[in-house]
PDB file of N, CA and C in Angstrom:
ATOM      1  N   UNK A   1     101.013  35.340  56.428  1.00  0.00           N
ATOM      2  CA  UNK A   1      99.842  35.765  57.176  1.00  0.00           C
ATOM      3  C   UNK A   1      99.168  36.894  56.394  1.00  0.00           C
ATOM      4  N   UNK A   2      97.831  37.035  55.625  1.00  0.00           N
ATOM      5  CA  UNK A   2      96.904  37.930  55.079  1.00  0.00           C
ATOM      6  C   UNK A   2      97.213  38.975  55.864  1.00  0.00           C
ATOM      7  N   UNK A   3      96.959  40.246  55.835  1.00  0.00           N
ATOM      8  CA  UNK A   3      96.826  41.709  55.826  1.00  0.00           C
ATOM      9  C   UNK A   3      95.398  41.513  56.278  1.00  0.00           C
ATOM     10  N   UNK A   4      94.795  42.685  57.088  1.00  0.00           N
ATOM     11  CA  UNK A   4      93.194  42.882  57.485  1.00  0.00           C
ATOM     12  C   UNK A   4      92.640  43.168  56.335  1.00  0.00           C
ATOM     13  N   UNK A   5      93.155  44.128  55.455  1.00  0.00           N
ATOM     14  CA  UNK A   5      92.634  44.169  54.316  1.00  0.00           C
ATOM     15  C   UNK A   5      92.216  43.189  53.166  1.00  0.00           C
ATOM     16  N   UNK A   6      93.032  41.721  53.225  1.00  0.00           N
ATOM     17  CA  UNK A   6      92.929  40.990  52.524  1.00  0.00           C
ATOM     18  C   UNK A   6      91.325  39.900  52.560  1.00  0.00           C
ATOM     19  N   UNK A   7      90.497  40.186  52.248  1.00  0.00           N
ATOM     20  CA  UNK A   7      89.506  38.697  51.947  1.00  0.00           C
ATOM     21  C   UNK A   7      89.949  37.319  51.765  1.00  0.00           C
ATOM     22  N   UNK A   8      89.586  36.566  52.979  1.00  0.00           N
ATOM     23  CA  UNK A   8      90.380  35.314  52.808  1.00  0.00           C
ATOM     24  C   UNK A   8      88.705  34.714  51.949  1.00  0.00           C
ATOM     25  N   UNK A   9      89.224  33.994  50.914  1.00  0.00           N
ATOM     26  CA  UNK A   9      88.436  32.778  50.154  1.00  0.00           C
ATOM     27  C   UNK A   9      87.899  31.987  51.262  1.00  0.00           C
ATOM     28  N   UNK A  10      86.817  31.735  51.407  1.00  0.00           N
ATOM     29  CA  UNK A  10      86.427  30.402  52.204  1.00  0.00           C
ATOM     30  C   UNK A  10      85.440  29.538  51.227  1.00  0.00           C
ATOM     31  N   UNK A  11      86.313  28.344  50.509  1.00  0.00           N
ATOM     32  CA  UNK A  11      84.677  27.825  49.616  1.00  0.00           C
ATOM     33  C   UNK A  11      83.722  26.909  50.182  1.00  0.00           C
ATOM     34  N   UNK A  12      83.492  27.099  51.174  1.00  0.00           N
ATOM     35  CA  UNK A  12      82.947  26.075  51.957  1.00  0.00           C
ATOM     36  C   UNK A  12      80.945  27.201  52.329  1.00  0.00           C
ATOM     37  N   UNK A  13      81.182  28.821  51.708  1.00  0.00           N
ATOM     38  CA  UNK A  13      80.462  29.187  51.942  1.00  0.00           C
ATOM     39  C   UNK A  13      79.813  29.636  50.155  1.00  0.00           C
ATOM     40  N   UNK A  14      78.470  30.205  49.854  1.00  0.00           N
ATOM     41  CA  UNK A  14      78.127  30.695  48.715  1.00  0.00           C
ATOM     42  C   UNK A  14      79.007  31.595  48.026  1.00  0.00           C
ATOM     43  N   UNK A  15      79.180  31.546  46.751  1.00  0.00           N
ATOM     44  CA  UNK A  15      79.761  32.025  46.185  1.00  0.00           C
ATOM     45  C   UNK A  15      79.266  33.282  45.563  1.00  0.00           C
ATOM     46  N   UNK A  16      79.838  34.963  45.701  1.00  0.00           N
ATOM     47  CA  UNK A  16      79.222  35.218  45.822  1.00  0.00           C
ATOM     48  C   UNK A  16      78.429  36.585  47.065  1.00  0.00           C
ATOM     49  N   UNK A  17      78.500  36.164  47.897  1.00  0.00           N
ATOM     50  CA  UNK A  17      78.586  36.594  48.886  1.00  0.00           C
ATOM     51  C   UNK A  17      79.600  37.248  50.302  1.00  0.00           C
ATOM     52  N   UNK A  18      79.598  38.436  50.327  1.00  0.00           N
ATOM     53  CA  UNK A  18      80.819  38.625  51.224  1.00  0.00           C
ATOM     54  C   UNK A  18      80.480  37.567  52.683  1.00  0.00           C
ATOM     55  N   UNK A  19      82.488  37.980  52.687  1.00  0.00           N
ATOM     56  CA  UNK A  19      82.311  36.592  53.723  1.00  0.00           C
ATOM     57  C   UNK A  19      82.333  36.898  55.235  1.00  0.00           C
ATOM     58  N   UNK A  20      81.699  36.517  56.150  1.00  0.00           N
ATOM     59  CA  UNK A  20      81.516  36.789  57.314  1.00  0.00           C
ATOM     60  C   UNK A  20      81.931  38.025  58.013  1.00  0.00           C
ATOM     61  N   UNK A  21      83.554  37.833  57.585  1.00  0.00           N
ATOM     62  CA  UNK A  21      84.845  38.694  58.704  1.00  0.00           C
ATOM     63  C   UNK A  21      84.381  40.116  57.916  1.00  0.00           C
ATOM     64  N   UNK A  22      84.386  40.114  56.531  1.00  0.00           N
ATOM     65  CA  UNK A  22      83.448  41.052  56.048  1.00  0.00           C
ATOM     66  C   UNK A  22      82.658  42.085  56.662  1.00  0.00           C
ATOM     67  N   UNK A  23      81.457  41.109  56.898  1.00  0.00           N
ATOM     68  CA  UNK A  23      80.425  41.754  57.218  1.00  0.00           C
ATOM     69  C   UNK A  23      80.362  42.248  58.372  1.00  0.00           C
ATOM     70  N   UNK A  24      81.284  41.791  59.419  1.00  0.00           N
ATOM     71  CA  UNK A  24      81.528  41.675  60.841  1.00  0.00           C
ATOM     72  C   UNK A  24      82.275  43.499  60.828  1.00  0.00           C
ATOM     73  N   UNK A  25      83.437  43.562  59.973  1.00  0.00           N
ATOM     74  CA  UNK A  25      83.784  44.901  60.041  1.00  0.00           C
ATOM     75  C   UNK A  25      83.583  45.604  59.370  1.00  0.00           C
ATOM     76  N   UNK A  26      81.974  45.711  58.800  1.00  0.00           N
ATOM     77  CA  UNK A  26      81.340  46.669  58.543  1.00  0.00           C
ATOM     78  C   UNK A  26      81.463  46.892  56.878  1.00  0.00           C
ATOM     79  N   UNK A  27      81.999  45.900  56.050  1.00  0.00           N
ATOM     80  CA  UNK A  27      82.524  45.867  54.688  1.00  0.00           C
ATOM     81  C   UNK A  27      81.473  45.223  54.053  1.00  0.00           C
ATOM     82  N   UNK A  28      80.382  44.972  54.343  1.00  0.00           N
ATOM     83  CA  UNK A  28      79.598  44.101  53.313  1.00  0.00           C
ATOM     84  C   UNK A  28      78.848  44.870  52.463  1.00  0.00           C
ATOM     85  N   UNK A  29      78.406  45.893  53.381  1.00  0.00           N
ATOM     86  CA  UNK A  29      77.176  46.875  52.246  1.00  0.00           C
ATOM     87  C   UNK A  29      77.899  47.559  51.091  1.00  0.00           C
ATOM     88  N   UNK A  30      79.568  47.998  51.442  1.00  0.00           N
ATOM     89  CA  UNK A  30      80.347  48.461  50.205  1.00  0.00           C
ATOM     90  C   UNK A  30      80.423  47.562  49.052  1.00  0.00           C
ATOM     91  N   UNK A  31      80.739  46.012  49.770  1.00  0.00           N
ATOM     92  CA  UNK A  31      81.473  45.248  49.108  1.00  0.00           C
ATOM     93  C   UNK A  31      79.874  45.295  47.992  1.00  0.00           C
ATOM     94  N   UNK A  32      78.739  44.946  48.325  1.00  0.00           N
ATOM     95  CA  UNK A  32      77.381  44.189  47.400  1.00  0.00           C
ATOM     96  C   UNK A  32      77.342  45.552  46.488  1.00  0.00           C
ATOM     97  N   UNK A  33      77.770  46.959  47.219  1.00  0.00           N
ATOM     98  CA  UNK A  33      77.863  48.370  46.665  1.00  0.00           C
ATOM     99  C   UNK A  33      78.235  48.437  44.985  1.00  0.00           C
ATOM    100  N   UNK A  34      79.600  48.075  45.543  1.00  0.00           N
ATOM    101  CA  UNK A  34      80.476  47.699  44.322  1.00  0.00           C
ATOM    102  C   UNK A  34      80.378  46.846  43.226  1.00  0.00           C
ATOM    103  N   UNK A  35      79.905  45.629  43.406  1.00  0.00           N
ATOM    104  CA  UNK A  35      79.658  44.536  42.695  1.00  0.00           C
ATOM    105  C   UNK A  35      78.370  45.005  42.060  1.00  0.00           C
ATOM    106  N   UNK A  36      77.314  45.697  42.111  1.00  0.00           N
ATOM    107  CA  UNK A  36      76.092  46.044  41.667  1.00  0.00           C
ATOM    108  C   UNK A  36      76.909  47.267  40.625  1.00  0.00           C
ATOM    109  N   UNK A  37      77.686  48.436  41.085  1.00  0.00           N
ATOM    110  CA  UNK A  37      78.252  49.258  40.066  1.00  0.00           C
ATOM    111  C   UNK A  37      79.022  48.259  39.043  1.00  0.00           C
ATOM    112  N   UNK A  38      79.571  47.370  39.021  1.00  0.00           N
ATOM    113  CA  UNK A  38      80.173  46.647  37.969  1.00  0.00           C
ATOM    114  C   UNK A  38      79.534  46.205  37.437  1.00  0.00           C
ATOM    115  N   UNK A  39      78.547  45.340  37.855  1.00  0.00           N
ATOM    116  CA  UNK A  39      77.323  44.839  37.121  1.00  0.00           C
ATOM    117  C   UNK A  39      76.928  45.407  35.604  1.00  0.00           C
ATOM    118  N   UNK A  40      76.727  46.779  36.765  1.00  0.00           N
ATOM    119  CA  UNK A  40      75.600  47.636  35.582  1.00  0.00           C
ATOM    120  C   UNK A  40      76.596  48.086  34.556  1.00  0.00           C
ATOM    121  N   UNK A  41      77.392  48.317  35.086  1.00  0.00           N
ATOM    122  CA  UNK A  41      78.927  48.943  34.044  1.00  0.00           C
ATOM    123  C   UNK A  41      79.255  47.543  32.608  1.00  0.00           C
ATOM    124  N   UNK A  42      79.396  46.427  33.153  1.00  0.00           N
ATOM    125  CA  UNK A  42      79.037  45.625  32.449  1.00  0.00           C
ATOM    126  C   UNK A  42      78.174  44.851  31.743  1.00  0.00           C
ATOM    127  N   UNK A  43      77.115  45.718  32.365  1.00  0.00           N
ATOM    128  CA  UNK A  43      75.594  45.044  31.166  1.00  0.00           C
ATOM    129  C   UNK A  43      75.733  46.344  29.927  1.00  0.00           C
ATOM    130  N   UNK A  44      76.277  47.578  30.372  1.00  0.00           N
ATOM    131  CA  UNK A  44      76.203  49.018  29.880  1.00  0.00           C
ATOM    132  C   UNK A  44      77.517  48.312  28.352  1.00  0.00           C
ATOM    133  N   UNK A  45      78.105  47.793  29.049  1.00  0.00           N
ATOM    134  CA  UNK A  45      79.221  47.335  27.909  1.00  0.00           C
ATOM    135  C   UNK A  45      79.167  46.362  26.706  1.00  0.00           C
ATOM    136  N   UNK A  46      78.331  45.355  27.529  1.00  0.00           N
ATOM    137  CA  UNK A  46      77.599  44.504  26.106  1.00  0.00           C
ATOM    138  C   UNK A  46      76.783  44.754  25.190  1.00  0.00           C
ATOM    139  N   UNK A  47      75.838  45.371  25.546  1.00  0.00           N
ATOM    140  CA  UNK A  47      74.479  46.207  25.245  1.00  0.00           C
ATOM    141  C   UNK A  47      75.923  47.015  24.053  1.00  0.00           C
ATOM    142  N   UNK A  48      76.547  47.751  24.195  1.00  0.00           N
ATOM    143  CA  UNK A  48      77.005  48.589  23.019  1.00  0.00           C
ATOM    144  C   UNK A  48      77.878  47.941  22.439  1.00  0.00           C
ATOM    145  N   UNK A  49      78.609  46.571  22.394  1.00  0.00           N
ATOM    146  CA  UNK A  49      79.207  45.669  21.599  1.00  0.00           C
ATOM    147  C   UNK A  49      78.142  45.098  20.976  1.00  0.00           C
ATOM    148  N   UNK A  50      77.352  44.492  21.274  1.00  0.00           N
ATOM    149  CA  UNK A  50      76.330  43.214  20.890  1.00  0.00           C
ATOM    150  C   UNK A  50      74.987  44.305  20.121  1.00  0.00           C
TER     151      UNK A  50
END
């Protein structure tokens, strides 16, 4: 049985997107939060390899 903490996979929805139970307890605006800081952290990383 997952932990509350755990994100269950559902692929039946976009990929991509936090998933419902997510957003329901208040985790979505961190979760898109986060994924936008990696982003940029990783465009910041190619840009000085390439």
């Amino acid at each position: 049985m997952p932990s509350s903490s755990t994100t269950i996979i559902n692929p039946s929805r976009e990929p991509g997107q936090p998933a419902p139970a997510d957003i329901y307890q208040g985790r979505g605006a961190k979760i898109l939060k986060m994924r936008e800081e990696i982003k940029k952290q990783t465009i910041r990383k190619r840009m000085l390899q390439y």
